[in-house]
C-alpha atoms as a PDB file:
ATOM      1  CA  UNK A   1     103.174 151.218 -60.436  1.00  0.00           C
ATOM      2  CA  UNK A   2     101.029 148.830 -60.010  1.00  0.00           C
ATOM      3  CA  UNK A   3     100.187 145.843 -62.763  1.00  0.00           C
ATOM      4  CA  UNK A   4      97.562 147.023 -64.744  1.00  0.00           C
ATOM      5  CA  UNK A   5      97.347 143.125 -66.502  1.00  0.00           C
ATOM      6  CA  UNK A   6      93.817 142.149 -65.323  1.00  0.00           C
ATOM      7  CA  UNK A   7      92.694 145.727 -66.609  1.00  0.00           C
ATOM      8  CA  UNK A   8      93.251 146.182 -70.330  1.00  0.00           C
ATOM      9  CA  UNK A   9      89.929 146.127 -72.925  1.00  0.00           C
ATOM     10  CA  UNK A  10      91.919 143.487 -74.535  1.00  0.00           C
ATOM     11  CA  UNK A  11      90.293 141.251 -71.695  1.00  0.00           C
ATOM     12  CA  UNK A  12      87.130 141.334 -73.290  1.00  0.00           C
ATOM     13  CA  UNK A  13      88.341 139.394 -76.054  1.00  0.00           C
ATOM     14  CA  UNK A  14      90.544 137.266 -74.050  1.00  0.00           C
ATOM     15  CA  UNK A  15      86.921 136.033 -72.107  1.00  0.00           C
ATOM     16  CA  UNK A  16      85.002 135.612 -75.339  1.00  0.00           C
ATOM     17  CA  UNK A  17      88.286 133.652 -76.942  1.00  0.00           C
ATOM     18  CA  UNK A  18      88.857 131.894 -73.563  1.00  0.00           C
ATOM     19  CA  UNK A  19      85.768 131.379 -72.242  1.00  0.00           C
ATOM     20  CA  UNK A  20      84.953 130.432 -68.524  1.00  0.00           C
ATOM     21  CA  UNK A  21      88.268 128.937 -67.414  1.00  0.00           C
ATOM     22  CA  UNK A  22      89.780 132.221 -68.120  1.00  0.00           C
ATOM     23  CA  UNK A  23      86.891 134.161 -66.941  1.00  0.00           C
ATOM     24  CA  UNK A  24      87.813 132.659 -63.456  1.00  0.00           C
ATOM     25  CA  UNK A  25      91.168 133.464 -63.646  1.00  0.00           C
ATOM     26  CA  UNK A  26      91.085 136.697 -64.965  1.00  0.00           C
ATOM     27  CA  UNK A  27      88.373 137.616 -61.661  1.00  0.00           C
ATOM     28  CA  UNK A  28      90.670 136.380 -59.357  1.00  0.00           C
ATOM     29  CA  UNK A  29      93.882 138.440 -60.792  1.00  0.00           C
ATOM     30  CA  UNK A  30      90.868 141.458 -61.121  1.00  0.00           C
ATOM     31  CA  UNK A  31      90.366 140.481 -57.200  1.00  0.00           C
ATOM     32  CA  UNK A  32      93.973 140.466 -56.188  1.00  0.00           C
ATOM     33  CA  UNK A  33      94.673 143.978 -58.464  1.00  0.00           C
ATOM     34  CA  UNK A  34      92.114 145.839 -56.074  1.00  0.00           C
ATOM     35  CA  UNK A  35      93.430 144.543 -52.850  1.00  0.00           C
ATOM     36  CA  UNK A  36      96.791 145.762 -54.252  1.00  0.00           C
ATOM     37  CA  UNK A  37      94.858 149.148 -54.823  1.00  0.00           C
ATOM     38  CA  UNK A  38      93.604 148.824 -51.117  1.00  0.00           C
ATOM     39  CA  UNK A  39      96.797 148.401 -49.542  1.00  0.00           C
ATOM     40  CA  UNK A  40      98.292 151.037 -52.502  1.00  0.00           C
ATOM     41  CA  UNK A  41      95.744 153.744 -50.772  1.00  0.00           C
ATOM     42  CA  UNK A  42      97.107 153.197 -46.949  1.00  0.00           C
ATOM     43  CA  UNK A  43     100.479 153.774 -48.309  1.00  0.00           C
ATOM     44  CA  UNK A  44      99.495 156.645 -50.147  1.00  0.00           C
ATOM     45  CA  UNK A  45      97.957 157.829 -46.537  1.00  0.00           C
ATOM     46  CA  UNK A  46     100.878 157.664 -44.565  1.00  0.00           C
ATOM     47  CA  UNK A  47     103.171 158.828 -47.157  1.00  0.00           C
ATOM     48  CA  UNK A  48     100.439 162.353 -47.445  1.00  0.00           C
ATOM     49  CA  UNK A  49     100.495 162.219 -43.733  1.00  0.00           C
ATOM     50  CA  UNK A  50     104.543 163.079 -43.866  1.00  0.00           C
ATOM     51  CA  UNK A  51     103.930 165.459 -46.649  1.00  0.00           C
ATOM     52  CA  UNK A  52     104.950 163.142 -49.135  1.00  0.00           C
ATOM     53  CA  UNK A  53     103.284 162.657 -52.716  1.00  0.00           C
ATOM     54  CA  UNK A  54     102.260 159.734 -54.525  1.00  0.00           C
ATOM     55  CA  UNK A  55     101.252 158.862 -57.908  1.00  0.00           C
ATOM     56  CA  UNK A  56      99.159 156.450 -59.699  1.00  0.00           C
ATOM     57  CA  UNK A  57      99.374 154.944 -63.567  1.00  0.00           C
ATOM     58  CA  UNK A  58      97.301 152.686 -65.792  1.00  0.00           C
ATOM     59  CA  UNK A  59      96.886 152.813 -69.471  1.00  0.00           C
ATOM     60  CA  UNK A  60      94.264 155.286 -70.207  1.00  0.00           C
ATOM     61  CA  UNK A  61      91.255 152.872 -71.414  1.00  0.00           C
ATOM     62  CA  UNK A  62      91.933 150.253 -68.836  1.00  0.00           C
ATOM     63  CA  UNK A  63      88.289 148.899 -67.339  1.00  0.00           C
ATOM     64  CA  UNK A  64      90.088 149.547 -63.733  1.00  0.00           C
ATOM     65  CA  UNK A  65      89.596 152.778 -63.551  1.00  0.00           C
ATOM     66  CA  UNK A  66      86.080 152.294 -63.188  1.00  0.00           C
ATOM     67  CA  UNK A  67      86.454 150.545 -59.754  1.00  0.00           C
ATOM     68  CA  UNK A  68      85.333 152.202 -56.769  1.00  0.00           C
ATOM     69  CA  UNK A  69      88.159 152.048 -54.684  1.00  0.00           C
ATOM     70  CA  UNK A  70      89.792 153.292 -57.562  1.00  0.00           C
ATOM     71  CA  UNK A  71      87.665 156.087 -57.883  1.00  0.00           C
ATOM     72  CA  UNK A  72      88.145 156.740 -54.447  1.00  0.00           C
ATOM     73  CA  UNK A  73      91.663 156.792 -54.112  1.00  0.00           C
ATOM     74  CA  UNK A  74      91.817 158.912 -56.957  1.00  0.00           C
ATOM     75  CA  UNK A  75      89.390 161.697 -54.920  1.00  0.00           C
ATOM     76  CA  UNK A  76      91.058 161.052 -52.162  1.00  0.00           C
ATOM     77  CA  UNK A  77      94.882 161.646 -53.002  1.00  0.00           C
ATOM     78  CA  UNK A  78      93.433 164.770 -55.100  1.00  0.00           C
ATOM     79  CA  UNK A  79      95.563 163.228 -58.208  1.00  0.00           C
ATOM     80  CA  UNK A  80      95.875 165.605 -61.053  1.00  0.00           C
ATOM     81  CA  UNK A  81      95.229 163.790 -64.136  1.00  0.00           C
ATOM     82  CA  UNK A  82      97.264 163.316 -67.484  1.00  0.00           C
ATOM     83  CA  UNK A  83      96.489 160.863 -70.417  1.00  0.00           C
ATOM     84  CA  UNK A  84      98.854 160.071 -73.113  1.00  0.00           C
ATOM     85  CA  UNK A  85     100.105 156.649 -74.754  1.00  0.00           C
ATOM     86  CA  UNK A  86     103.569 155.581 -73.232  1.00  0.00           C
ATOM     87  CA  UNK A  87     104.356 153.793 -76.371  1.00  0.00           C
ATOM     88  CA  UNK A  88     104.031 156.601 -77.767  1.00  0.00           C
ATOM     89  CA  UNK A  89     107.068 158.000 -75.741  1.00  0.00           C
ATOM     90  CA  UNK A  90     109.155 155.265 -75.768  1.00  0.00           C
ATOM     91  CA  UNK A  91     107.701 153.310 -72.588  1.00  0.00           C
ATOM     92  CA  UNK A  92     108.546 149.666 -73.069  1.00  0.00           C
ATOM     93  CA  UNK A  93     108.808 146.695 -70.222  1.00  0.00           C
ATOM     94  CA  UNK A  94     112.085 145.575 -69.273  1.00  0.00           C
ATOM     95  CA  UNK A  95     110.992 142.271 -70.675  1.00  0.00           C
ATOM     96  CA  UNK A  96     110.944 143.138 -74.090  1.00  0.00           C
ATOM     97  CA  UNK A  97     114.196 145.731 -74.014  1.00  0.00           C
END
């Protein structure tokens, strides 16, 4: 999966807490996410193209969603959708194991 980091509503407080410094960095990791998605959609073509499948996962709230190559990709790859809370399941990073 791809990071979903620059994508979380908790950003919103990070920019008002943070202010303008962050604000840059937190575009440029926003920037880098959706060239990630970009190349994440090629992938995705080539893997459809020898009837392979693919799958996509972000927290359900996250602001990316809202992106248009997101959207598209999301069209495009005909993804079925599911929402539910991986914490909720047990889902935790390695980091923190």
């Amino acid at each position: 999966s791809l990071p979903c980091t620059p994508w979380p509503t908790i950003q919103f407080l990070n920019l008002h807490l943070h202010g303008m410094s962050f604000a840059k960095k937190l575009q440029k990791a926003q920037l880098h996410s959706l060239r990630q998605v970009a190349v994440f959609l090629k992938l995705c073509r080539i893997v459809k193209a020898h009837k392979g499948t693919s799958s996509f996962e972000w927290p359900r709230f996250a602001i990316g969603w809202k992106r248009p190559i997101v959207q598209h990709l999301l069209k495009e790859q005909e993804y079925d959708t599911a929402d539910f809370d991986g914490c909720a399941v047990g889902v935790i990073s390695k980091k923190w194991q």
